[in-house]
Protein backbone atom coordinates (compact mmCIF):
# COMPACT_ATOMS: atom_id res chain seq x y z
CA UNK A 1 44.22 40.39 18.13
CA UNK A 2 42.95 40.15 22.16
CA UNK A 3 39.78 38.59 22.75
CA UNK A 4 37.18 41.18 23.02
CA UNK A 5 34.64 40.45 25.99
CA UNK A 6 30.53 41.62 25.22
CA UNK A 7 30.80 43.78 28.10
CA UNK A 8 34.11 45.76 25.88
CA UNK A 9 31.94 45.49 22.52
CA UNK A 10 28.43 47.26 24.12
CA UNK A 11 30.86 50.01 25.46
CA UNK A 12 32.40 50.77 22.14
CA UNK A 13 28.79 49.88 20.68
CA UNK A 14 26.86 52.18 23.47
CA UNK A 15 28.97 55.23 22.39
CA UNK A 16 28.65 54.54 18.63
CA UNK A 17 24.96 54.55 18.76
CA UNK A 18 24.45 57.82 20.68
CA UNK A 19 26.79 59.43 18.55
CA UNK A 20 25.08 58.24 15.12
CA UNK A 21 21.59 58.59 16.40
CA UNK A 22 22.33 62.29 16.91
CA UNK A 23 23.42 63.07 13.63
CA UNK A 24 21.11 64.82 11.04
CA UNK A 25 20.30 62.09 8.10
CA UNK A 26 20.57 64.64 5.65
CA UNK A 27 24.27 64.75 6.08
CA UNK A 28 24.02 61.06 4.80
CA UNK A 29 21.82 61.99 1.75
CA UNK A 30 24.95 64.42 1.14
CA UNK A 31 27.28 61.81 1.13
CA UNK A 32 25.78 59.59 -1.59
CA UNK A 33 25.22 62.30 -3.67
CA UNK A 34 20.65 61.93 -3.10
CA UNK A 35 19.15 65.09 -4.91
CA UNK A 36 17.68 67.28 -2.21
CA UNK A 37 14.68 69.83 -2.43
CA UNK A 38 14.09 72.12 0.40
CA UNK A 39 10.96 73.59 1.05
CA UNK A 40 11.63 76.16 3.78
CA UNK A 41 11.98 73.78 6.84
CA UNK A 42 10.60 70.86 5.03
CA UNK A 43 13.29 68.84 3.42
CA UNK A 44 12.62 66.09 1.10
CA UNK A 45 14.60 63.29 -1.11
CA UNK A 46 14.76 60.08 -2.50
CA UNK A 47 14.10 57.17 -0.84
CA UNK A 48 17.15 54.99 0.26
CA UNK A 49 15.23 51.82 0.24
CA UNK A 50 16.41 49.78 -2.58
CA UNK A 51 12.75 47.71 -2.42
CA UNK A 52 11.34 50.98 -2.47
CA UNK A 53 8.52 51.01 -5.40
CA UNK A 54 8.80 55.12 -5.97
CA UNK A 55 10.08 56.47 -9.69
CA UNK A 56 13.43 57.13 -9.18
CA UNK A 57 13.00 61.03 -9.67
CA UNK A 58 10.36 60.69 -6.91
CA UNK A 59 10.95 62.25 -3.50
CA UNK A 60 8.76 60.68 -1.70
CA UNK A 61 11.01 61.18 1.68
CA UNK A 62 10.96 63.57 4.25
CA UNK A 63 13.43 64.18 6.56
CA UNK A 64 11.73 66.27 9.82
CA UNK A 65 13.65 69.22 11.91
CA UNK A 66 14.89 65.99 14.40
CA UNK A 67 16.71 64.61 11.41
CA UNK A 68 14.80 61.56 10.88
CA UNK A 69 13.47 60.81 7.43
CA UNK A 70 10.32 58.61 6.68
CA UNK A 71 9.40 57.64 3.32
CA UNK A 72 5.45 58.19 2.61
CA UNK A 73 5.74 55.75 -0.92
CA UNK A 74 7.18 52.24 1.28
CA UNK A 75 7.02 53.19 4.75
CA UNK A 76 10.47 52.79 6.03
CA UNK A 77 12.45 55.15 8.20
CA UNK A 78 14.66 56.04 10.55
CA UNK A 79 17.67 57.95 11.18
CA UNK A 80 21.13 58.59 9.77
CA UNK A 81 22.24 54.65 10.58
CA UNK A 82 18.79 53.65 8.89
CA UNK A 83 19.74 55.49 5.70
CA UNK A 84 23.48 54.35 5.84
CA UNK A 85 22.36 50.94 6.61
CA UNK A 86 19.74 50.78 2.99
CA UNK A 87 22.58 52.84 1.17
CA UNK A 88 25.49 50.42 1.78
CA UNK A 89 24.39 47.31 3.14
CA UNK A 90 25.98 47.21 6.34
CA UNK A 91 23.80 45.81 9.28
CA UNK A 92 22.51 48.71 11.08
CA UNK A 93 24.66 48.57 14.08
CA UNK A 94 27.46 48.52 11.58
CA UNK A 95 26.36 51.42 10.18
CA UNK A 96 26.40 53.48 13.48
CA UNK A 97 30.17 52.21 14.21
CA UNK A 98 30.82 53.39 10.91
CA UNK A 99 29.28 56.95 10.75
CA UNK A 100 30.82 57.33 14.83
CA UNK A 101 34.29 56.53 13.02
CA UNK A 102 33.67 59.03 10.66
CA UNK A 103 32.71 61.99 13.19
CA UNK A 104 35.78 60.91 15.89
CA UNK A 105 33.44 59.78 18.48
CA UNK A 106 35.07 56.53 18.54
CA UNK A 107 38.96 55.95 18.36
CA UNK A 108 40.91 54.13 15.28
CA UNK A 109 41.51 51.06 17.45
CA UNK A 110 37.41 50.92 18.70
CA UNK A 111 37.02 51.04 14.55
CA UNK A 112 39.48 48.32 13.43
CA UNK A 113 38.34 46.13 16.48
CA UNK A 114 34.76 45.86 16.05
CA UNK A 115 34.57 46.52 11.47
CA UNK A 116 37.80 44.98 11.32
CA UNK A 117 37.76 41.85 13.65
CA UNK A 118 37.06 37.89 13.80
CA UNK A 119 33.39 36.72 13.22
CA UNK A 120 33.02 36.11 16.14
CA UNK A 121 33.29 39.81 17.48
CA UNK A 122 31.05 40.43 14.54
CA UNK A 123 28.32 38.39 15.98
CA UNK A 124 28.56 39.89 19.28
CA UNK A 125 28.22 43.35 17.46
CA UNK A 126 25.17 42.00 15.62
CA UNK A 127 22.98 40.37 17.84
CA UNK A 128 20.78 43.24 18.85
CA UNK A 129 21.01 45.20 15.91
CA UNK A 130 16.86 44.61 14.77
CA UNK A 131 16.04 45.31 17.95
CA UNK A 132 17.65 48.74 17.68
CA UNK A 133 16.59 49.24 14.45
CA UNK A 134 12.84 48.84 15.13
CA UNK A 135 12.89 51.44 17.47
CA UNK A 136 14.69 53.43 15.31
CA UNK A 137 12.04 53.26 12.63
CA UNK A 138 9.46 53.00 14.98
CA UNK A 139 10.61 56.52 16.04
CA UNK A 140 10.81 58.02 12.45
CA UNK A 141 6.82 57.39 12.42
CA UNK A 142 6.31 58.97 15.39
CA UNK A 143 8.08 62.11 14.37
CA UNK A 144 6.45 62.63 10.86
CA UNK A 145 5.41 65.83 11.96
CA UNK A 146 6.75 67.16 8.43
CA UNK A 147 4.56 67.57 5.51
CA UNK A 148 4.18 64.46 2.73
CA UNK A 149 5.35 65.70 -0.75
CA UNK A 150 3.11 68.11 -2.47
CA UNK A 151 1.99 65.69 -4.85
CA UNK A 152 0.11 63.43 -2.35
CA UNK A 153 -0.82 66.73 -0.55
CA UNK A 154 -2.40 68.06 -3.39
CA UNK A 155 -4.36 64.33 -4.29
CA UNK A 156 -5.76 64.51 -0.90
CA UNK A 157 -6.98 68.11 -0.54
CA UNK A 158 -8.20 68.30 -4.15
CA UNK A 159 -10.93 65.64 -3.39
CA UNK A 160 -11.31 66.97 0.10
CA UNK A 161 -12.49 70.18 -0.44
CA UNK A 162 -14.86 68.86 -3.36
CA UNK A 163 -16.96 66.95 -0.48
CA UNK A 164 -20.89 67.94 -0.51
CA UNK A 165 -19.49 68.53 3.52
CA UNK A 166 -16.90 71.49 2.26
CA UNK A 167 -19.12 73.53 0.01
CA UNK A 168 -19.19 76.99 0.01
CA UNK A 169 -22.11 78.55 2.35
CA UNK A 170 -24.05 81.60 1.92
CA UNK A 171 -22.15 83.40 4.36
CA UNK A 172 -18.59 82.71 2.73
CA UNK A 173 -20.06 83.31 -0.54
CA UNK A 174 -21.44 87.12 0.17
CA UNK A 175 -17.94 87.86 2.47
CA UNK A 176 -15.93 86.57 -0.82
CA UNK A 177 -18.34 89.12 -3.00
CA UNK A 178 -18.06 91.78 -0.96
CA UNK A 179 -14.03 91.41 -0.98
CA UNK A 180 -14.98 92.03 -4.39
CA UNK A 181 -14.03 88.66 -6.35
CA UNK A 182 -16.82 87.59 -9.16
CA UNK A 183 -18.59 84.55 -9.05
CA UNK A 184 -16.25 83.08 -11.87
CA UNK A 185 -13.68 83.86 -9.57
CA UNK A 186 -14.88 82.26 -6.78
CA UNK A 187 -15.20 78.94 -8.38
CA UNK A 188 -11.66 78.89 -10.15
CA UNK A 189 -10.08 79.15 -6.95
CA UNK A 190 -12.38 76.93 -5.25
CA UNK A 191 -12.55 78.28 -1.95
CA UNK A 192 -15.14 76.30 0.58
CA UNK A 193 -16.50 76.19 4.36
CA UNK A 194 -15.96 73.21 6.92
CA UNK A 195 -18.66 73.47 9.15
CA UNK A 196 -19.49 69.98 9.33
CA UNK A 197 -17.77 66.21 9.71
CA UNK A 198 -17.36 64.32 6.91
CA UNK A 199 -16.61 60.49 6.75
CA UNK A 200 -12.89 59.81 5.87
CA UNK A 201 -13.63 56.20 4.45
CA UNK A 202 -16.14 58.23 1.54
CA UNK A 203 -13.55 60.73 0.92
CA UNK A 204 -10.81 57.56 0.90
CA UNK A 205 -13.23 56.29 -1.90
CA UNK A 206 -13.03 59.41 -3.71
CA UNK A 207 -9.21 59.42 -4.14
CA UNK A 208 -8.87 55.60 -4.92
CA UNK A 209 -10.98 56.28 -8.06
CA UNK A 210 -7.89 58.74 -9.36
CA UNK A 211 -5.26 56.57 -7.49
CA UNK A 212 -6.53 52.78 -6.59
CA UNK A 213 -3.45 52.19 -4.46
CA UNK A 214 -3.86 54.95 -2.22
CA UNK A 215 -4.60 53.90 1.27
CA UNK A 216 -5.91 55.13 4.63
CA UNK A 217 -2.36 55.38 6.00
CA UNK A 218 -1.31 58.01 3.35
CA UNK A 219 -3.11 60.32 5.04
CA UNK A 220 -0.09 60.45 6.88
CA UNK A 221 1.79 63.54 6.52
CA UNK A 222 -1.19 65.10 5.69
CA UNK A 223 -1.69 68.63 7.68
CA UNK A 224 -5.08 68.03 9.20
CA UNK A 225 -5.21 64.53 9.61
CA UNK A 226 -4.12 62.40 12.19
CA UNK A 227 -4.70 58.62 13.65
CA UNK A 228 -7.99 58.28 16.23
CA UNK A 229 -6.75 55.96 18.49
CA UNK A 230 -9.59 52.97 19.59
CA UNK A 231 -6.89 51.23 22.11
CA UNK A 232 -3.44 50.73 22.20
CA UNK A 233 -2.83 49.55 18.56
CA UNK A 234 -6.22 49.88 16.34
CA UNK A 235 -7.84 53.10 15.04
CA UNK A 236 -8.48 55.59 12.04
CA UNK A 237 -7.79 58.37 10.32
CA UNK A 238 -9.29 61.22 10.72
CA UNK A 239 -9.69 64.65 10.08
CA UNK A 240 -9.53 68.05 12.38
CA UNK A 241 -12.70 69.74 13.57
CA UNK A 242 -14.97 71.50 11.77
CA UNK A 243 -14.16 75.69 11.65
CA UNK A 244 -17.94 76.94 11.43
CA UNK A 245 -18.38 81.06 9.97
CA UNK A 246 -15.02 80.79 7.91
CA UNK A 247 -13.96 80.44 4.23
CA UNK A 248 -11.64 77.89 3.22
CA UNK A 249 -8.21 79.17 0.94
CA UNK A 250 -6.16 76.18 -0.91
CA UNK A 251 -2.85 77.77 -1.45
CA UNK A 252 -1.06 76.50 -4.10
CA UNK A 253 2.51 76.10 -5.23
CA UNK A 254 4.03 77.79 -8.57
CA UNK A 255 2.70 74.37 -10.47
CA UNK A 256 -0.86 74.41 -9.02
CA UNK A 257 -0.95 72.18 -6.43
CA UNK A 258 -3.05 72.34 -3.26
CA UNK A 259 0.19 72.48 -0.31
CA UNK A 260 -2.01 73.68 2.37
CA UNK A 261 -5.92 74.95 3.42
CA UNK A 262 -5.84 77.81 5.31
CA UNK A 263 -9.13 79.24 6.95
CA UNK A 264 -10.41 83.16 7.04
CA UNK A 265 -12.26 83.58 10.62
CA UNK A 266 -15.34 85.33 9.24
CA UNK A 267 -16.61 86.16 13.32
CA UNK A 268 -12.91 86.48 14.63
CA UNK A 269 -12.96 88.99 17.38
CA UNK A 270 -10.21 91.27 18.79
CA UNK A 271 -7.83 89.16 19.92
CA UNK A 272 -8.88 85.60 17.99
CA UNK A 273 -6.42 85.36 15.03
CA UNK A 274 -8.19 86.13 11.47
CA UNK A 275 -6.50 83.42 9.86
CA UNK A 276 -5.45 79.81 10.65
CA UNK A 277 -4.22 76.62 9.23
CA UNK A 278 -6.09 73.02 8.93
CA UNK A 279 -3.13 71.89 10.62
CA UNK A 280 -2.81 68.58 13.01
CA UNK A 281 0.54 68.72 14.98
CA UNK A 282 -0.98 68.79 18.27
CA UNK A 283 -3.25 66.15 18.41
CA UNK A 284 -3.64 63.45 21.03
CA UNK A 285 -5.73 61.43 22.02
CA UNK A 286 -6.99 61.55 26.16
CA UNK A 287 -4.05 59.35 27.24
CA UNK A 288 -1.60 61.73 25.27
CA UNK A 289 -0.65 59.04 22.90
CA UNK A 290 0.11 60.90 19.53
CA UNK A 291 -2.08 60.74 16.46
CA UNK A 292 1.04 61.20 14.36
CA UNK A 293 -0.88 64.79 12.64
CA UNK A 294 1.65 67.23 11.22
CA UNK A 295 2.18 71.12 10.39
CA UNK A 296 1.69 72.80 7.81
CA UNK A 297 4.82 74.76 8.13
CA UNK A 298 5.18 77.87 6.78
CA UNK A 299 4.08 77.67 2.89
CA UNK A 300 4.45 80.17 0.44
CA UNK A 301 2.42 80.73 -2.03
CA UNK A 302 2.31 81.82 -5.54
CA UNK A 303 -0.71 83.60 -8.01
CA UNK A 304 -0.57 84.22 -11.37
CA UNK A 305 -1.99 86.32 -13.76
CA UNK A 306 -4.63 85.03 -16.04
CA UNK A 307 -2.83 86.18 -19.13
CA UNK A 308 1.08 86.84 -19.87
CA UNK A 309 3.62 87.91 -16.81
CA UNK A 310 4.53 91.37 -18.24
CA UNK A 311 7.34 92.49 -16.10
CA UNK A 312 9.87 90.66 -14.13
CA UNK A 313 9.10 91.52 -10.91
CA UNK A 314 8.31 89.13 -8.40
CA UNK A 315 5.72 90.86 -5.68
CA UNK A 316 5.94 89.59 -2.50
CA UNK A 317 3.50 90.22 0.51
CA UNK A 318 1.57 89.06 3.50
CA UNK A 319 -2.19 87.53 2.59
CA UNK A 320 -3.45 85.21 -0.06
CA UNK A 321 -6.45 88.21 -0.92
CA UNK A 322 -4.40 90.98 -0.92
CA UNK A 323 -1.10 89.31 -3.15
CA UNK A 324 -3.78 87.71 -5.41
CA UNK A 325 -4.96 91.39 -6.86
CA UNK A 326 -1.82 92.39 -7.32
CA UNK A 327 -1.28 89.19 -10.03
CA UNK A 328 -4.10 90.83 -11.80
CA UNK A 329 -1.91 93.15 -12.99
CA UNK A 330 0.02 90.85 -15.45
CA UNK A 331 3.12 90.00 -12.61
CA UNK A 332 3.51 86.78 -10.23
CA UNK A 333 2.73 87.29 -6.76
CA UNK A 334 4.01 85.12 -3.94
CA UNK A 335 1.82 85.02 -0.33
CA UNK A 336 3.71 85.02 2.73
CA UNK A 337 1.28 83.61 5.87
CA UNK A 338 2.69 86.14 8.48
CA UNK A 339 5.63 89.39 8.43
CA UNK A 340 8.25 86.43 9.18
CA UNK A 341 7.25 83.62 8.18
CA UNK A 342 8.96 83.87 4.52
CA UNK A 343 11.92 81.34 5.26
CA UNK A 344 10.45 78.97 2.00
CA UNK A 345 10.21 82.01 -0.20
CA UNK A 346 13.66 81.54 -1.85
CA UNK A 347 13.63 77.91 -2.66
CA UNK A 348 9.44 78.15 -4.22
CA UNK A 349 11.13 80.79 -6.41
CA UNK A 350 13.91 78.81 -7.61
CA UNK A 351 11.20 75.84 -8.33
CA UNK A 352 9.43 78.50 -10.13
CA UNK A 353 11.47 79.65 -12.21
CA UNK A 354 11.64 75.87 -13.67
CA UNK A 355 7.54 75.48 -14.14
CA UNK A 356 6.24 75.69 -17.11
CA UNK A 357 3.76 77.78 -16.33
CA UNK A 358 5.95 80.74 -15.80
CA UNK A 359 7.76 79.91 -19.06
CA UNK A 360 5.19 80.17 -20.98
CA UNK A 361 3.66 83.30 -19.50
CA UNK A 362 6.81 85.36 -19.75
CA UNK A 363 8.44 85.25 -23.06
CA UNK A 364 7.92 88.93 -23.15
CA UNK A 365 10.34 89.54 -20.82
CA UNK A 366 12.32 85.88 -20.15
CA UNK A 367 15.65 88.06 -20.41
CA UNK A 368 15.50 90.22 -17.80
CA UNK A 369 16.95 89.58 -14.81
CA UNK A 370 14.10 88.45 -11.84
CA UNK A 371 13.38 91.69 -9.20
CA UNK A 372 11.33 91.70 -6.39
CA UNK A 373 8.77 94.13 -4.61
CA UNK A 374 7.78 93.36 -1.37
CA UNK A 375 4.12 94.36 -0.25
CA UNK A 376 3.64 95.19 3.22
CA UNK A 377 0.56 96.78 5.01
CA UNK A 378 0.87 100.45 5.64
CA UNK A 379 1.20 99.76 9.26
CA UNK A 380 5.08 98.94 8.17
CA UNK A 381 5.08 102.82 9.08
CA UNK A 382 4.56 102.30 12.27
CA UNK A 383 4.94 99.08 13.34
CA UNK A 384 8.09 98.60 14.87
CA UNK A 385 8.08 94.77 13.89
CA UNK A 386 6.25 95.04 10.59
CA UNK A 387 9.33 97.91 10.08
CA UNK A 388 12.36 95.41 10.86
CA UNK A 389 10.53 92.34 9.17
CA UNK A 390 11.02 94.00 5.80
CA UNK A 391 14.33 95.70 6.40
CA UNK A 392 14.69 91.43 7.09
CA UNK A 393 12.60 90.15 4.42
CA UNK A 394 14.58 92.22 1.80
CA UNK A 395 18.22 91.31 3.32
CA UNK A 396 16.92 87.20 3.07
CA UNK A 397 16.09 87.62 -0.43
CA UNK A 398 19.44 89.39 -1.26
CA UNK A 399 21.33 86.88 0.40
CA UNK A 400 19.54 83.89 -1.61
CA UNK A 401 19.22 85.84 -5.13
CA UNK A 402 22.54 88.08 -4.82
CA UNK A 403 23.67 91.43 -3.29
CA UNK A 404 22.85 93.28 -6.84
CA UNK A 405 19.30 91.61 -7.10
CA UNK A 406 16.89 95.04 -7.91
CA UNK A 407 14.46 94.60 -4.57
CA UNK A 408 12.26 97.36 -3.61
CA UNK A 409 9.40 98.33 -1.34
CA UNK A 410 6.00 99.53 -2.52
CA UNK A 411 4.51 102.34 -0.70
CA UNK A 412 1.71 104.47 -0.53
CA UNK A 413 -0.27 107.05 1.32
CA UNK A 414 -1.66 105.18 4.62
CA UNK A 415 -4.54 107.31 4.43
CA UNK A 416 -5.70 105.58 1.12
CA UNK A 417 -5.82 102.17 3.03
CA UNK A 418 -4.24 99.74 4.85
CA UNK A 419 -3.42 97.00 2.44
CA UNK A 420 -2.90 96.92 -1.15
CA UNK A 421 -6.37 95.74 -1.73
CA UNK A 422 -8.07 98.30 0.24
CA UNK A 423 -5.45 101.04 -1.20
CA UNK A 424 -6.87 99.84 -5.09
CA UNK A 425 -10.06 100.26 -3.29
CA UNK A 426 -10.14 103.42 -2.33
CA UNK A 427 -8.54 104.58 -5.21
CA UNK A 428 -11.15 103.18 -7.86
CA UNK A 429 -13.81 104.59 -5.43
CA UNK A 430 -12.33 108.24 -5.48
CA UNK A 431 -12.01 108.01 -9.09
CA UNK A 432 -7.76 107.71 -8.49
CA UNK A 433 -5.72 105.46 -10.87
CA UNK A 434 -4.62 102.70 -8.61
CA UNK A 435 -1.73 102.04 -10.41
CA UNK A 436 -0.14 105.76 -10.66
CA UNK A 437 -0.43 106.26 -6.61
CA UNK A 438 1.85 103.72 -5.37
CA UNK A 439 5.58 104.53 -5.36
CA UNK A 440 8.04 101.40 -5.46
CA UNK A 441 11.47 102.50 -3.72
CA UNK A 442 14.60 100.08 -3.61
CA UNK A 443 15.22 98.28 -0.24
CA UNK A 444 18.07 100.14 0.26
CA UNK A 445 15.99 103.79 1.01
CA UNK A 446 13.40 102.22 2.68
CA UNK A 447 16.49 100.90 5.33
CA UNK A 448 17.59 104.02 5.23
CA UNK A 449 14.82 105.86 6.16
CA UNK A 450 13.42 103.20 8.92
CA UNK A 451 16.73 103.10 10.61
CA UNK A 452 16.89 106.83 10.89
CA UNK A 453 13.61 107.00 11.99
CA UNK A 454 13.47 104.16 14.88
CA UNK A 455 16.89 105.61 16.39
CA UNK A 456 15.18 108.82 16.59
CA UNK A 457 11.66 107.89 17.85
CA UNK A 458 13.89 105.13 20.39
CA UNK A 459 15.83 108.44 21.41
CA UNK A 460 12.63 110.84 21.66
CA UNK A 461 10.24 107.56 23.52
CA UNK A 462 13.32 107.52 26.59
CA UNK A 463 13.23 111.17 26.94
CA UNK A 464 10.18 110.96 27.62
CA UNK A 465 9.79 107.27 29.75
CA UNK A 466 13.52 107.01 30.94
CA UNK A 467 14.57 103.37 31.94
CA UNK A 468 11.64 101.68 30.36
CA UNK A 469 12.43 98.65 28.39
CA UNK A 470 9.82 96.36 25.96
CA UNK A 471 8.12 99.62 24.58
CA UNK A 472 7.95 99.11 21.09
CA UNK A 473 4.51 97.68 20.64
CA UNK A 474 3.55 100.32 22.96
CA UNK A 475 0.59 103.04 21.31
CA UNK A 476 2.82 105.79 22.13
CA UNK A 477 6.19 104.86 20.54
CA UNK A 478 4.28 103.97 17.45
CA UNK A 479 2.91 107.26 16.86
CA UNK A 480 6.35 109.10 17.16
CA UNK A 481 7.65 106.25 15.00
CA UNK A 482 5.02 107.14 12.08
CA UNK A 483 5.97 110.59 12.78
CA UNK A 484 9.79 109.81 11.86
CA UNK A 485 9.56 107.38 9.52
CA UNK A 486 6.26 108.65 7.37
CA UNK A 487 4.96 112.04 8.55
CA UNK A 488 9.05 113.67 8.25
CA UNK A 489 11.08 111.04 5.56
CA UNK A 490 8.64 108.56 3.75
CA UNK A 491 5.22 111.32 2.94
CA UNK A 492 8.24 113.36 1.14
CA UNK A 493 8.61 110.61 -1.54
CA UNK A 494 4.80 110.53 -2.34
């Protein structure tokens, strides 16, 4: 075999590294067969750290949108060579020749002369490879933008919102009352208020006495929290500003736990947004330098009824309020945080379908096959987005659950209220039975109807304004697309 000069090895070498620093590390997990749970766009797995001290059913590791993974048990992460590198005990450097091999991005002979030559050229290949992978897991910090696992999620927000510094005030209290939840009900799902700081290091305290080894730096991963920089290298955790005149919601998952806090805007005016997440992705500090605060993403999440589930339908709809009356009536009902934003509906199903608590609740009816009813506002009349979000929504779910999955759409008269909380509402105050007005109609018709009716009202809008283009939020098209779609079709069916 020729001598191979440096200058010939960091070629072969340079190429190798972009190659394997661009792939996803998931596609590594793959290959050693690592269990994976996704969570919409959150993925998470086992750690490949041998020295890692997690369980071994732990996943503890989360691999963010960039493809880098960072384990929130041990610390380490990186990229795909980082993960190759723990899983097989090459060097790091050999691990991006390697996984380049394996993708074509470098030839046969580039393989068999670096893997496959004297010690020498082995050395050569070596002697940077720390170097390369420090900034590689210096990176995977950087970019833990995704959320830790629920677990630690739920640790940290169950003690948070328990500080004398979150308790409900008088104003949440009466808007809670007068959305017409009980005082029992209230505390059960332990909603709060934020409208003042709170020391970190007392609410650290609080969550060593359930976990001792919990430290500040798990508050990494944590939606809301992020690093307060002091100078280049020293600082502390801390948490987002206070949100004065709102009420706190923990959403939970189908086993309970706290994933994310999500705030009602009690004084929101017409165009500030209602709702919002406790969420830290953007934060900086004055110099730009990031305080390594993540999303929330988009959660789903699930209520159940107090006693047995007592059909097998699964209701799905925008708003924790509005999904959580319809559990009252004996069925599970998964919140959506916005019309689109139901991409982690599927797999929080599938995990819930597993829990115990669902297999406990629904013996009654354990045999039948799992349907699903999907609760827009009435604006889904009109709305030209809400209309096409659900014709969506209902396609996702028949994609994930099967083509011959029963999904349906309820409806009801828009005059009777907007969402299904105000519709029970002004049924039970006009002495109507709430649950005999509603009509639930399979995906299928609904489609049917909206696509009829938006061709039309499309059609009748250009008569009308010929040429124009990016009318369908306009006031106009939306009335002659309630008069297709409700008013002529959808008011026949009620």
């Amino acid at each position: 075999m020729e001598k191979m000069y440096q200058k010939d090895i960091n070629s072969i070498k340079d190429k190798a590294v972009k190659a394997a620093k661009n792939l996803d590390s998931v596609g590594v997990f793959r290959m050693f067969g690592s269990d994976i749970l996704k969570r919409g766009n959150q993925t998470y797995v086992q750690c490949p750290n041998p020295d890692c001290g997690a369980s071994a059913k732990s996943r503890d590791c989360s691999v963010g949108t960039t493809g880098l993974w960072h384990c929130f048990a041990c610390k380490s992460g990186g990229g795909a060579p980082q993960a190759y590198h723990l899983m097989t005990g090459l060097t790091w450097l050999e691990s991006c020749i390697t996984l380049a091999y394996q993708v074509g991005a470098i030839t046969d002979n580039e393989y068999n002369d670096l893997m496959k030559g004297s010690a020498s050229v082995k050395d050569k290949l070596n002697s940077d490879t720390l170097v390369y992978q420090q900034f590689d897991e210096a990176k995977s910090i950087e970019s833990v933008a995704v959320k830790a696992p629920a677990d630690r999620l739920d640790l940290v927000y169950r003690h948070l919102i328990r500080m004398p510094q979150m308790a409900l005030n008088d104003e949440g209290y009466k808007h809670l009352l007068q959305r017409g939840l009980t005082s029992q009900e209230i505390m059960e799902e332990e909603y709060f208020s934020y409208d003042m700081e709170f020391s970190t290091k007392e609410l650290l305290k609080s969550i060593q006495s359930e976990k001792p080894d919990f430290v500040a730096d798990d508050f990494s991963g944590v939606p809301g929290f992020y690093f307060l920089f002091k100078n280049e290298t020293n600082g502390w955790w801390v948490f987002t500003a206070p949100c004065p005149h709102s009420v706190g919601i923990p959403l939970r998952d189908s086993y309970g736990r706290i994933i994310a806090l999500q705030m009602r805007n009690l004084r929101a005016r017409k165009k500030d947004a209602k709702y919002f997440y406790l969420s830290s992705l953007t934060r900086n500090d004055k110099r730009g330098k990031t305080g390594y605060g993540c999303s929330t993403g988009t959660p789903a999440a699930i209520s159940f009824p107090k006693g047995d589930i007592v059909s097998p339908i699964c209701y799905i709809g925008e708003g924790h309020f509005k999904m959580r009356e319809i559990a009252k009536e004996g069925v599970v009902a998964i919140s959506i945080q916005g019309i689109n934003s139901y991409n982690s509906v599927a797999d929080e199903v599938k995990q819930m379908m597993s829990c115990e608590t669902v297999i406990e609740k629904s013996q009654n009816c354990r045999d039948h096959t799992l349907g699903f009813c999907i609760v827009f506002d009435s604006d889904m009349y009109h709305k030209y987005e809400v209309v096409t979000s659900c014709i969506s929504l209902a396609a996702y779910l028949k994609v994930k659950f099967g083509y011959k999955r029963d999904v349906s759409v309820m409806i009801w008269k828009p005059e009777y209220g907007k969402g299904y909380d105000d519709y029970k509402s002004y049924c039970i105050e006009h002495g109507l039975d709430y649950r005999e007005n509603f009509l639930r109609i399979s995906s299928s018709d609904y489609k049917k109807v909206a696509d009829e009716g938006i061709k039309i009202a499309k059609e009748r809008y250009l008569e009308l304004y010929p040429g124009e283009r990016q009318y369908t939020q306009k006031e106009e098209f939306r009335k002659i697309l309630f008069e297709e779609i409700y008013v002529k079709r959808m008011s026949k069916l009620l």
